[in-house]
N, C-alpha and C. Protein backbone atom coordinates (compact mmCIF):
# COMPACT_ATOMS: atom_id res chain seq x y z
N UNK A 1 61.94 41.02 -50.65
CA UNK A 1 62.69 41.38 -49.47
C UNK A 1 62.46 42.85 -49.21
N UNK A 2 61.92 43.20 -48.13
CA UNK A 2 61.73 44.60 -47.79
C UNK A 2 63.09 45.58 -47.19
N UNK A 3 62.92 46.34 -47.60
CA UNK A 3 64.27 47.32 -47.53
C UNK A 3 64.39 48.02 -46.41
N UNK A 4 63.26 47.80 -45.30
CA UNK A 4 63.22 48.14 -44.07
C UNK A 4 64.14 48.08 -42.99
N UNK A 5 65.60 47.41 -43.81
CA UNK A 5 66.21 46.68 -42.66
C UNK A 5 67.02 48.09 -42.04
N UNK A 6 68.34 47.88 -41.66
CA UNK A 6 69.34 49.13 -41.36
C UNK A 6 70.37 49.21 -43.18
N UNK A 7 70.42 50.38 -43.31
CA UNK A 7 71.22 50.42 -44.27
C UNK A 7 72.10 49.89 -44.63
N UNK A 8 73.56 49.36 -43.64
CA UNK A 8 74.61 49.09 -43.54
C UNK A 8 74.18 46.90 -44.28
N UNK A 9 73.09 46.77 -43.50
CA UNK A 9 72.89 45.10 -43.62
C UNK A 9 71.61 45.12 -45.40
N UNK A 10 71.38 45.97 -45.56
CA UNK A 10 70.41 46.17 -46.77
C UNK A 10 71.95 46.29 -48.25
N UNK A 11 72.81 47.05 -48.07
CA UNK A 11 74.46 46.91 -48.66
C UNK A 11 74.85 45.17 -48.51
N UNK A 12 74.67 44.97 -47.65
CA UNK A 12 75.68 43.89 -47.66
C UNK A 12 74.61 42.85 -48.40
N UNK A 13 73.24 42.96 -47.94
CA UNK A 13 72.39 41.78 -49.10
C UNK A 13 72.60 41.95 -50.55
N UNK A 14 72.56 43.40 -50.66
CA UNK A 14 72.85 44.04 -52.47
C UNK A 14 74.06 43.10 -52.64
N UNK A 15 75.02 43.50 -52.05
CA UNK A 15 76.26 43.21 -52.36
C UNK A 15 76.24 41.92 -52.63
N UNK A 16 75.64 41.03 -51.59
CA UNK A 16 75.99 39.51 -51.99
C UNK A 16 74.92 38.90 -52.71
N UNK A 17 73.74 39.31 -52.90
CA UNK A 17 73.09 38.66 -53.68
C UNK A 17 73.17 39.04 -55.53
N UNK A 18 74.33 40.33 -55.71
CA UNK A 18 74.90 40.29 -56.89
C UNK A 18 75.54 39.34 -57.56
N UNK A 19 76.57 38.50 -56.44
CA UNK A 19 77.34 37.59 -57.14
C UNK A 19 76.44 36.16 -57.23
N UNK A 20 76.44 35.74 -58.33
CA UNK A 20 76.11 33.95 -58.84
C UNK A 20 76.38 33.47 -57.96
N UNK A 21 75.88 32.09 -57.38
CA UNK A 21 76.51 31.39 -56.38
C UNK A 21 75.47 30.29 -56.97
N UNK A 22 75.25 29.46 -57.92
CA UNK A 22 74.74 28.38 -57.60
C UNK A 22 75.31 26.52 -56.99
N UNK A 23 74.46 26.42 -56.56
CA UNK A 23 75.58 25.01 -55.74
C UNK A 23 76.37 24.49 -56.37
N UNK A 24 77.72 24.56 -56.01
CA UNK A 24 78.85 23.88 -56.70
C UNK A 24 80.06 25.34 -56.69
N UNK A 25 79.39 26.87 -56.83
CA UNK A 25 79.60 27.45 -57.23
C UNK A 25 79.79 28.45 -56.40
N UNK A 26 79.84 28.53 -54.96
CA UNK A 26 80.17 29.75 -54.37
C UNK A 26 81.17 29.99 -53.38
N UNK A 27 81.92 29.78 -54.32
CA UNK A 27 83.98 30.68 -53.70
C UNK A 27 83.48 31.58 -53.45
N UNK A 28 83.27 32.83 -54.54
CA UNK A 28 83.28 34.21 -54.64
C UNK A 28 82.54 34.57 -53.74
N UNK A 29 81.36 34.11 -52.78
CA UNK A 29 80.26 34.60 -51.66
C UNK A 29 81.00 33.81 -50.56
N UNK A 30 81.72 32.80 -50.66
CA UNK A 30 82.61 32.28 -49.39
C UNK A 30 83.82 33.29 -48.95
N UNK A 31 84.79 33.41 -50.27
CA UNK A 31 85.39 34.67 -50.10
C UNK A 31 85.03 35.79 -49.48
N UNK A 32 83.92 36.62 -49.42
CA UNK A 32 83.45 37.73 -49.13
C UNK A 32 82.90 37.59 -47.72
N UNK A 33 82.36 36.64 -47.63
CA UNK A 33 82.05 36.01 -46.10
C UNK A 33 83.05 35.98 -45.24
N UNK A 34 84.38 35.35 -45.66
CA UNK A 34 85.47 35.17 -44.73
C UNK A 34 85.97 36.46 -44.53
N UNK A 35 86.40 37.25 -45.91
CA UNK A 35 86.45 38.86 -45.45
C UNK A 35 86.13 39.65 -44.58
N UNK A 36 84.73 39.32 -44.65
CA UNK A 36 83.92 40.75 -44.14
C UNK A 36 84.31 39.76 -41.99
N UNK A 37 84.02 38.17 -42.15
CA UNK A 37 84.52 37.97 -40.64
C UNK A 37 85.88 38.48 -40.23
N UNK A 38 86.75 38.71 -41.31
CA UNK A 38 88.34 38.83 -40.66
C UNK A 38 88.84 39.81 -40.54
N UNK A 39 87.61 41.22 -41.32
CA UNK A 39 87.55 42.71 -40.96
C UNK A 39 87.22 42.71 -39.23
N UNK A 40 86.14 42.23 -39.12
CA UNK A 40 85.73 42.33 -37.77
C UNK A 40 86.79 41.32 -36.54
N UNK A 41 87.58 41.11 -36.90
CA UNK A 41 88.67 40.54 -36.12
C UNK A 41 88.26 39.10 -35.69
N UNK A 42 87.47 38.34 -36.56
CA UNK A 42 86.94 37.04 -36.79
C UNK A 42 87.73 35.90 -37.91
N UNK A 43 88.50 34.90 -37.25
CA UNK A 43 88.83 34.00 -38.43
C UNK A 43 87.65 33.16 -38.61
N UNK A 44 88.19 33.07 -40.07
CA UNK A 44 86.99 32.14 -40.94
C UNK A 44 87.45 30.87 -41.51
N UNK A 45 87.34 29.71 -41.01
CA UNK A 45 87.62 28.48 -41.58
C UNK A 45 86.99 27.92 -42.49
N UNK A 46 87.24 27.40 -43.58
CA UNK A 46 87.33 26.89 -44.35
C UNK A 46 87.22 25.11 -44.51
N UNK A 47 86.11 24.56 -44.99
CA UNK A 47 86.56 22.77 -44.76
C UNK A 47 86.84 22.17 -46.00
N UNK A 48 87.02 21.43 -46.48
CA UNK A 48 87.31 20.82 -48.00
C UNK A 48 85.76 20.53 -48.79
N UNK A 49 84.75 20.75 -47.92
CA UNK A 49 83.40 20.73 -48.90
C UNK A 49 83.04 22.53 -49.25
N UNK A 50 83.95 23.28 -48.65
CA UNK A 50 83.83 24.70 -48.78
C UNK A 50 82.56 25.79 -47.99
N UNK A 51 82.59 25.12 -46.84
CA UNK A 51 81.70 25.46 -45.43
C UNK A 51 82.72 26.71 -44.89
N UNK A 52 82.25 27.91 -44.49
CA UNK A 52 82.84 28.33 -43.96
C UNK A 52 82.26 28.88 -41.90
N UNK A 53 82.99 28.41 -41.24
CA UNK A 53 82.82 28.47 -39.94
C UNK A 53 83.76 29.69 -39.19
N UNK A 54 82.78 29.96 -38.35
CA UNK A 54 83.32 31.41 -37.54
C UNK A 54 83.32 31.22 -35.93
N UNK A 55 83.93 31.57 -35.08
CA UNK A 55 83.16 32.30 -33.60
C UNK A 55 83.65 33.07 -33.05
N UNK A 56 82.61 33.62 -32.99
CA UNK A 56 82.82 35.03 -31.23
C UNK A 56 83.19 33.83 -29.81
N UNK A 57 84.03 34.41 -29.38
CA UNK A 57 84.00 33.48 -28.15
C UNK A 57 83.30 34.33 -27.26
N UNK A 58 82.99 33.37 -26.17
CA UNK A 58 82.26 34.04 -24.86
C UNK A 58 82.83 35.38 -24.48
N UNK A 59 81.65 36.33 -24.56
CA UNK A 59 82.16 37.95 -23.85
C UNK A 59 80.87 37.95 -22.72
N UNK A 60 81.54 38.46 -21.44
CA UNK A 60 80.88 39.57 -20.70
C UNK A 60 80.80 37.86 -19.58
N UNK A 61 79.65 38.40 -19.71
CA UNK A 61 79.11 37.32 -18.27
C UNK A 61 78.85 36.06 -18.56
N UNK A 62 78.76 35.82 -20.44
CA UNK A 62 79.22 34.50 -20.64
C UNK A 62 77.97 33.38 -20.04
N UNK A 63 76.39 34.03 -19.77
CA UNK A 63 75.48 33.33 -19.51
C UNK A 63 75.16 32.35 -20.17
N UNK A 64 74.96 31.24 -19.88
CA UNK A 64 73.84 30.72 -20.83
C UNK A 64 74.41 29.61 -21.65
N UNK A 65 74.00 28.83 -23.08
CA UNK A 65 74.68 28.13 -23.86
C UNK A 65 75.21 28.75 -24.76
N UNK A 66 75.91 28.29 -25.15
CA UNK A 66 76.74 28.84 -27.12
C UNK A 66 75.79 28.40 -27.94
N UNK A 67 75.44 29.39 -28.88
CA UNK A 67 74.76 28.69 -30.08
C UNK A 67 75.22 29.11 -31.46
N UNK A 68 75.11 27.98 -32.45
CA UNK A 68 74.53 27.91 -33.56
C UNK A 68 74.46 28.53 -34.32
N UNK A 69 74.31 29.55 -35.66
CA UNK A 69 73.39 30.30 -36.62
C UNK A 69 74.39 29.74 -38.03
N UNK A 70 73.19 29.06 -38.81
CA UNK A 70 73.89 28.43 -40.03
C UNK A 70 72.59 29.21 -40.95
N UNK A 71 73.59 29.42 -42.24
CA UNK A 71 72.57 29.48 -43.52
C UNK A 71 73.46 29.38 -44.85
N UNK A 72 73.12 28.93 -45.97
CA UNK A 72 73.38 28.22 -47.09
C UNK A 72 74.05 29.51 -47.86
N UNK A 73 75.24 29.38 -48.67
CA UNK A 73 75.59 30.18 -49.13
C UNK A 73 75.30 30.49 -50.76
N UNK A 74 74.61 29.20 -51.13
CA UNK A 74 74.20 28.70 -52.54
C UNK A 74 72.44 29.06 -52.83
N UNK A 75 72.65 28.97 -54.37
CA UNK A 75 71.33 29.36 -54.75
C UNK A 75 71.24 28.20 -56.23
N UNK A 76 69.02 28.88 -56.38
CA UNK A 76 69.14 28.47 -57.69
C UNK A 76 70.28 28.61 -58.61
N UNK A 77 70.30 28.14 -59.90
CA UNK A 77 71.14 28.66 -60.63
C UNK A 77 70.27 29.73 -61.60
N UNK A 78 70.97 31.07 -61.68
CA UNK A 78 70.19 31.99 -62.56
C UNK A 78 69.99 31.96 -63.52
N UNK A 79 69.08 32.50 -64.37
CA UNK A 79 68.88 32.15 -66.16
C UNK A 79 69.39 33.42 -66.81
N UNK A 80 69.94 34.29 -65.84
CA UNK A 80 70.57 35.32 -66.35
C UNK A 80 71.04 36.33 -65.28
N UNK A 81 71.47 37.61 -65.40
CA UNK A 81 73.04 38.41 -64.30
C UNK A 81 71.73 39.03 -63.55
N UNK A 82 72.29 39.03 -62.47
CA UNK A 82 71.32 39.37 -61.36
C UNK A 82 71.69 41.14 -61.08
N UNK A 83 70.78 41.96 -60.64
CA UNK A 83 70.63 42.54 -60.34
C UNK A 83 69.85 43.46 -59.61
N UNK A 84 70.44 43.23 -57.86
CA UNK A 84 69.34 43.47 -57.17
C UNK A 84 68.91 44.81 -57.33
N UNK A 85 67.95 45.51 -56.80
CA UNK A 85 67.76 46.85 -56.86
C UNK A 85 66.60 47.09 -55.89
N UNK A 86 66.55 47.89 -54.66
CA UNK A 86 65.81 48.02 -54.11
C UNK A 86 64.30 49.07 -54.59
N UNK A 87 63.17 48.94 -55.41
CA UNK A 87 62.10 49.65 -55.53
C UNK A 87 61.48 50.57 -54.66
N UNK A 88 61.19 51.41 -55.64
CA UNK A 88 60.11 52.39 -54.48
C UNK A 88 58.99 51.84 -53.61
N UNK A 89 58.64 50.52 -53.60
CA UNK A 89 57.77 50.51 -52.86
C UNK A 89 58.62 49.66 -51.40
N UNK A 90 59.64 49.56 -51.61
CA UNK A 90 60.99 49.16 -50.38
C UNK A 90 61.34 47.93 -50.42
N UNK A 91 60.81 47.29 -51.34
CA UNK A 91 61.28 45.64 -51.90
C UNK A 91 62.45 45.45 -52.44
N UNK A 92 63.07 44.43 -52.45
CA UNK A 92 64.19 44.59 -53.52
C UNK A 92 63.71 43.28 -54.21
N UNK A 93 63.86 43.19 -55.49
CA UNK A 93 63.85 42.58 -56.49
C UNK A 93 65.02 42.84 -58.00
N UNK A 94 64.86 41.40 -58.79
CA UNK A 94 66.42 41.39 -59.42
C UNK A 94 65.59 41.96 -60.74
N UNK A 95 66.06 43.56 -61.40
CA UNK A 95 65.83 44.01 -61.99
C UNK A 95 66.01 42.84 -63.96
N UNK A 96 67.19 41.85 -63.40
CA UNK A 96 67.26 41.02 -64.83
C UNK A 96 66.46 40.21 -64.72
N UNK A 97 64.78 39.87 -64.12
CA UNK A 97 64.05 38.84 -64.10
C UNK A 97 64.29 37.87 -63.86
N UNK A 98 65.61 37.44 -63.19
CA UNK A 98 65.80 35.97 -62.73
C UNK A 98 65.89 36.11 -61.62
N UNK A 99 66.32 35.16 -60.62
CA UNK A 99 66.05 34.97 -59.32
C UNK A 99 66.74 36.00 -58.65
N UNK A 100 66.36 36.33 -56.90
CA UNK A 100 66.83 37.39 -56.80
C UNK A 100 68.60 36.56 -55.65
N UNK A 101 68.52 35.60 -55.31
CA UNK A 101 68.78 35.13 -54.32
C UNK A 101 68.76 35.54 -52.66
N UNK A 102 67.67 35.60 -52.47
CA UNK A 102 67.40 36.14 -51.05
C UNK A 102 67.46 34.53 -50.09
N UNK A 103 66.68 33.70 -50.79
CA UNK A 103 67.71 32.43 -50.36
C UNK A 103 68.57 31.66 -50.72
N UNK A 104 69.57 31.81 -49.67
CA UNK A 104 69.66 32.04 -48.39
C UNK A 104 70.21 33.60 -47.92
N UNK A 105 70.76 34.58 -49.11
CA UNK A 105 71.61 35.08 -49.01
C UNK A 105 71.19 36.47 -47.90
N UNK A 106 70.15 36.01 -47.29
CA UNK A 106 69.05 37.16 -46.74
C UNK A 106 69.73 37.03 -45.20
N UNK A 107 69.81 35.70 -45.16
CA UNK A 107 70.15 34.90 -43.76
C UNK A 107 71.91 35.15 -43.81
N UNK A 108 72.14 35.16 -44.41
CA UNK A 108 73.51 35.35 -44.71
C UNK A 108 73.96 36.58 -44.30
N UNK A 109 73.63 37.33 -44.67
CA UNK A 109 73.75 39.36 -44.38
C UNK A 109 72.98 39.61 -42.83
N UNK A 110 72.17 38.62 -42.49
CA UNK A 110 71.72 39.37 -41.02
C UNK A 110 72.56 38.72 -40.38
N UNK A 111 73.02 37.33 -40.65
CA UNK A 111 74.23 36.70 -39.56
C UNK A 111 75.41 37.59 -39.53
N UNK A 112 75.79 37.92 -40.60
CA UNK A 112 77.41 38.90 -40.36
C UNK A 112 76.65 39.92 -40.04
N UNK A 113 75.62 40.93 -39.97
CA UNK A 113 75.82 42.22 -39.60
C UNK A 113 75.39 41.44 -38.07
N UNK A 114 74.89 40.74 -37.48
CA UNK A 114 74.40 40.67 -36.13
C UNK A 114 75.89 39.99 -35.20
N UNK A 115 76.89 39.56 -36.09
CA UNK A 115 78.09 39.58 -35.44
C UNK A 115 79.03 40.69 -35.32
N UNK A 116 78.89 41.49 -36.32
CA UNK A 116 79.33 43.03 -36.45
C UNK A 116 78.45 43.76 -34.90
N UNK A 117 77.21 43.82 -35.22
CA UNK A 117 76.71 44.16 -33.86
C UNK A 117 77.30 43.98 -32.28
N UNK A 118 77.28 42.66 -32.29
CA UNK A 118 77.64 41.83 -31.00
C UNK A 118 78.78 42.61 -30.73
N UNK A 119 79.59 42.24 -31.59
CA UNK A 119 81.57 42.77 -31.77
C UNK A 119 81.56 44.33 -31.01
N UNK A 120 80.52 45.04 -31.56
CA UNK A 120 80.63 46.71 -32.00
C UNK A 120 79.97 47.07 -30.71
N UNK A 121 79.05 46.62 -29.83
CA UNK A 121 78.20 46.61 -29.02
C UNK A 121 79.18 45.98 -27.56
N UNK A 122 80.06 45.34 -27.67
CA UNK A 122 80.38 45.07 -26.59
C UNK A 122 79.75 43.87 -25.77
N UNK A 123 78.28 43.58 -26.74
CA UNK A 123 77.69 42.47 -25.97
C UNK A 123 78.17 41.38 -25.33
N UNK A 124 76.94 41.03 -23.97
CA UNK A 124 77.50 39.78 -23.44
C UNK A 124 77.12 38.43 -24.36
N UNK A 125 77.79 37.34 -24.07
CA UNK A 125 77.20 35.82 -24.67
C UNK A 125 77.88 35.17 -24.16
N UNK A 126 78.02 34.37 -24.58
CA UNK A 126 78.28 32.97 -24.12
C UNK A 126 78.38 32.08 -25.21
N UNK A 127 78.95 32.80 -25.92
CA UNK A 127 80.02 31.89 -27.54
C UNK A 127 78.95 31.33 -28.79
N UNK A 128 78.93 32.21 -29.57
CA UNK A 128 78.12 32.08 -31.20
C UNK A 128 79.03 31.35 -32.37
N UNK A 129 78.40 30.95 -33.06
CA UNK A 129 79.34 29.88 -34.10
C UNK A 129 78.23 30.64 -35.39
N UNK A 130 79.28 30.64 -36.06
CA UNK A 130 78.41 31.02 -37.31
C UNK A 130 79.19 30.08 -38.17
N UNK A 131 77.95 29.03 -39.45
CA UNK A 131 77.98 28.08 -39.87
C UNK A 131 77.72 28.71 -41.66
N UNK A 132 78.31 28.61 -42.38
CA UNK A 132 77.83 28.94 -43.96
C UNK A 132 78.04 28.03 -44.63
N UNK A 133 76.95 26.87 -44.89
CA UNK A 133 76.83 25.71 -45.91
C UNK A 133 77.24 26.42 -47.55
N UNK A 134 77.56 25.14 -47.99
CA UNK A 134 77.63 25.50 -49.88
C UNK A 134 76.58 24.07 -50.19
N UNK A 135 76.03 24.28 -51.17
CA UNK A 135 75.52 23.14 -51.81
C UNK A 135 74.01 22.54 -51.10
N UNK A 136 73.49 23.78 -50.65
CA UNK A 136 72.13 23.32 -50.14
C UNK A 136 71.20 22.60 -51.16
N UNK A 137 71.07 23.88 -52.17
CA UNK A 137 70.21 23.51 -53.37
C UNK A 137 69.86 22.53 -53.47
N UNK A 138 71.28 21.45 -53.60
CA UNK A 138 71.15 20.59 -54.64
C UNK A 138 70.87 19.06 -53.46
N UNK A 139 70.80 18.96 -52.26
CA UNK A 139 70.70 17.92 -51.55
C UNK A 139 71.44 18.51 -50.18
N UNK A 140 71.30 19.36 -49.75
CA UNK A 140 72.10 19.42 -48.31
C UNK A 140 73.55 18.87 -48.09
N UNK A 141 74.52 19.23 -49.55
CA UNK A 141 75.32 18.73 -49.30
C UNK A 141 76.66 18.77 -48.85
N UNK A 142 76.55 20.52 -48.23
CA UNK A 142 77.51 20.91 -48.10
C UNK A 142 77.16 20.50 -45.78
N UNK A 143 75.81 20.90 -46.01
CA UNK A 143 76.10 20.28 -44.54
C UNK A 143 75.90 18.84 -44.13
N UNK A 144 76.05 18.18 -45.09
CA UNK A 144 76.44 16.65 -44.60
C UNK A 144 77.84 16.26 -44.85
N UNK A 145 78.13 16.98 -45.89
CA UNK A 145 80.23 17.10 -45.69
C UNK A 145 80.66 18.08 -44.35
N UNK A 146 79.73 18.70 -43.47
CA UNK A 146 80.48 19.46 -42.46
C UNK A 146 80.67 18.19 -41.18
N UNK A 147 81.86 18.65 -40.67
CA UNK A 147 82.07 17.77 -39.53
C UNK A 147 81.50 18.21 -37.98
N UNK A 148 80.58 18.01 -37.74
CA UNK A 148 79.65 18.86 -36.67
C UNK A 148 80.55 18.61 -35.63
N UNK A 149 81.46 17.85 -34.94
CA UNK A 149 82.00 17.73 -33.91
C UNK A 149 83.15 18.86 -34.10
N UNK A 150 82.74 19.55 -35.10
CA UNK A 150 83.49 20.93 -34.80
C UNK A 150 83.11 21.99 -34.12
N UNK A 151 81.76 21.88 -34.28
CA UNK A 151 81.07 22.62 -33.31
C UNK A 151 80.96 22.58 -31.98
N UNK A 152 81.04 23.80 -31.22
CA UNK A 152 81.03 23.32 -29.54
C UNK A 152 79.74 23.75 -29.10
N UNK A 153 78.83 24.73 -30.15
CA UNK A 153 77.60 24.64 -29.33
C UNK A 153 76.37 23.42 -29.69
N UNK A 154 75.89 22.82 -28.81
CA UNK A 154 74.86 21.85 -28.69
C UNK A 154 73.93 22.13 -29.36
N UNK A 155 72.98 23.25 -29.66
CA UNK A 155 72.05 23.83 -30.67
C UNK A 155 72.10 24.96 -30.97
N UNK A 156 71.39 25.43 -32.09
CA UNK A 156 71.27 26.57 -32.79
C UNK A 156 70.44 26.82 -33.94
N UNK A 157 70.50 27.69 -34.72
CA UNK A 157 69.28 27.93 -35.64
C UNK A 157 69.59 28.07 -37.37
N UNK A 158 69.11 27.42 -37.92
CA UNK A 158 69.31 27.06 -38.90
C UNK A 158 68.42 27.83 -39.74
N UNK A 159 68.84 28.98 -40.74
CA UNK A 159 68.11 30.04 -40.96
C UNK A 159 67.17 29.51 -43.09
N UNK A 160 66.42 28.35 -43.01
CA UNK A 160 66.52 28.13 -44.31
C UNK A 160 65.11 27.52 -44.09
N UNK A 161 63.61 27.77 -44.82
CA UNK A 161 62.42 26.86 -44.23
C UNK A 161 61.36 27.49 -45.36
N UNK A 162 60.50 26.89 -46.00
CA UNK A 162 59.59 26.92 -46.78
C UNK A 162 58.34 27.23 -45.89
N UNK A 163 58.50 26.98 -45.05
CA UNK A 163 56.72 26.94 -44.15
C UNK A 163 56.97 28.69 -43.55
N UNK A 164 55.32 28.55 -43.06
CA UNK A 164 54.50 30.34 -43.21
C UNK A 164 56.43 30.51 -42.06
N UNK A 165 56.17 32.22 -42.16
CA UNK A 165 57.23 32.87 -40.93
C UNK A 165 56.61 32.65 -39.82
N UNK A 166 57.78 32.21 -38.70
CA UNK A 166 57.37 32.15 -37.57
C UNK A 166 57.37 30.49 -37.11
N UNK A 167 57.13 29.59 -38.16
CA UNK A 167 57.15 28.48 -37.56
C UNK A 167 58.88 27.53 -37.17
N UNK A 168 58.53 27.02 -36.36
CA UNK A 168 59.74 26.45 -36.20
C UNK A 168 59.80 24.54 -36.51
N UNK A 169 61.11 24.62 -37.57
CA UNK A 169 61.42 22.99 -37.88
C UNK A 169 61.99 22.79 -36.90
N UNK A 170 61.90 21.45 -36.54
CA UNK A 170 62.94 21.36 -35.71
C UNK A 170 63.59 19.82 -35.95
N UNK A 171 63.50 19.43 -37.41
CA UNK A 171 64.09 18.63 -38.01
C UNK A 171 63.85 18.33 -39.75
């Protein structure tokens, strides 16, 4: 992960890709998620598979559709305490040789700072939902326990994909 980003969202990846989260296992990164939404004057719901859901409602001119932005709050499980650390050459990597969790937790830190943005910016939209699965790892199972008819936007982007950057799944 290159350290190129803005400082403020490069903190918040440190921050969350410190704590363990493997599937089954992430209160403590759900916790911090709902936090950091309810600093920014965002409630964060909660479902009984431990999904946590957000939205900005429509500001400004309110163009357009509502969308979408989901990413997994779970990881491998580590073989030992993580510790990210950003290198001189602007990478970050987990100085204890085990995984670093950048997935998902990469997708995770640009969704809250880009709602911090929106918020801080005054921007216009037309209503964002932010979606945080648990239990990807292990079978997608935290978003097949989510109840999508909770959602009011029709599509959106699902921040989680093995293939080169740039391509788009679209199932």
């Amino acid at each position: 992960m290159s350290a190129t980003w803005a400082p403020e969202v490069l903190d918040l990846f440190l921050e969350l890709a410190a704590i363990p989260s493997p599937s089954g296992e992430e209160a403590q990164v759900a916790a911090r998620v709902g936090a950091y939404l309810r600093d920014l004057g965002l409630e964060a719901e909660s479902d009984e598979a431990g999904n946590v859901l957000s939205r900005l409602e429509p500001h400004g001119s309110g163009e357009g559709e509502p969308l979408f932005l989901c990413a997994h709050m779970d990881t491998v499980p580590p073989t030992t305490s993580i510790e990210p650390v950003v290198h001189d050459d602007g990478y970050v990597r987990n100085d204890a040789g085990t995984i670093l969790g950048a997935d998902n937790k990469a997708a995770v830190a640009v969704m809250l700072e880009a709602a911090r943005l929106v918020l801080a910016e005054g921007r216009s939209h037309p209503g964002l939902e932010l979606l945080f699965t648990v239990k990807e790892e292990t079978g997608l199972l935290g978003a097949f326990a989510f109840d999508e008819t909770r959602l009011r936007s029709k599509r959106g982007f699902v921040y989680d994909s093995s293939g080169p950057i740039g391509n788009v799944v679209r199932a």
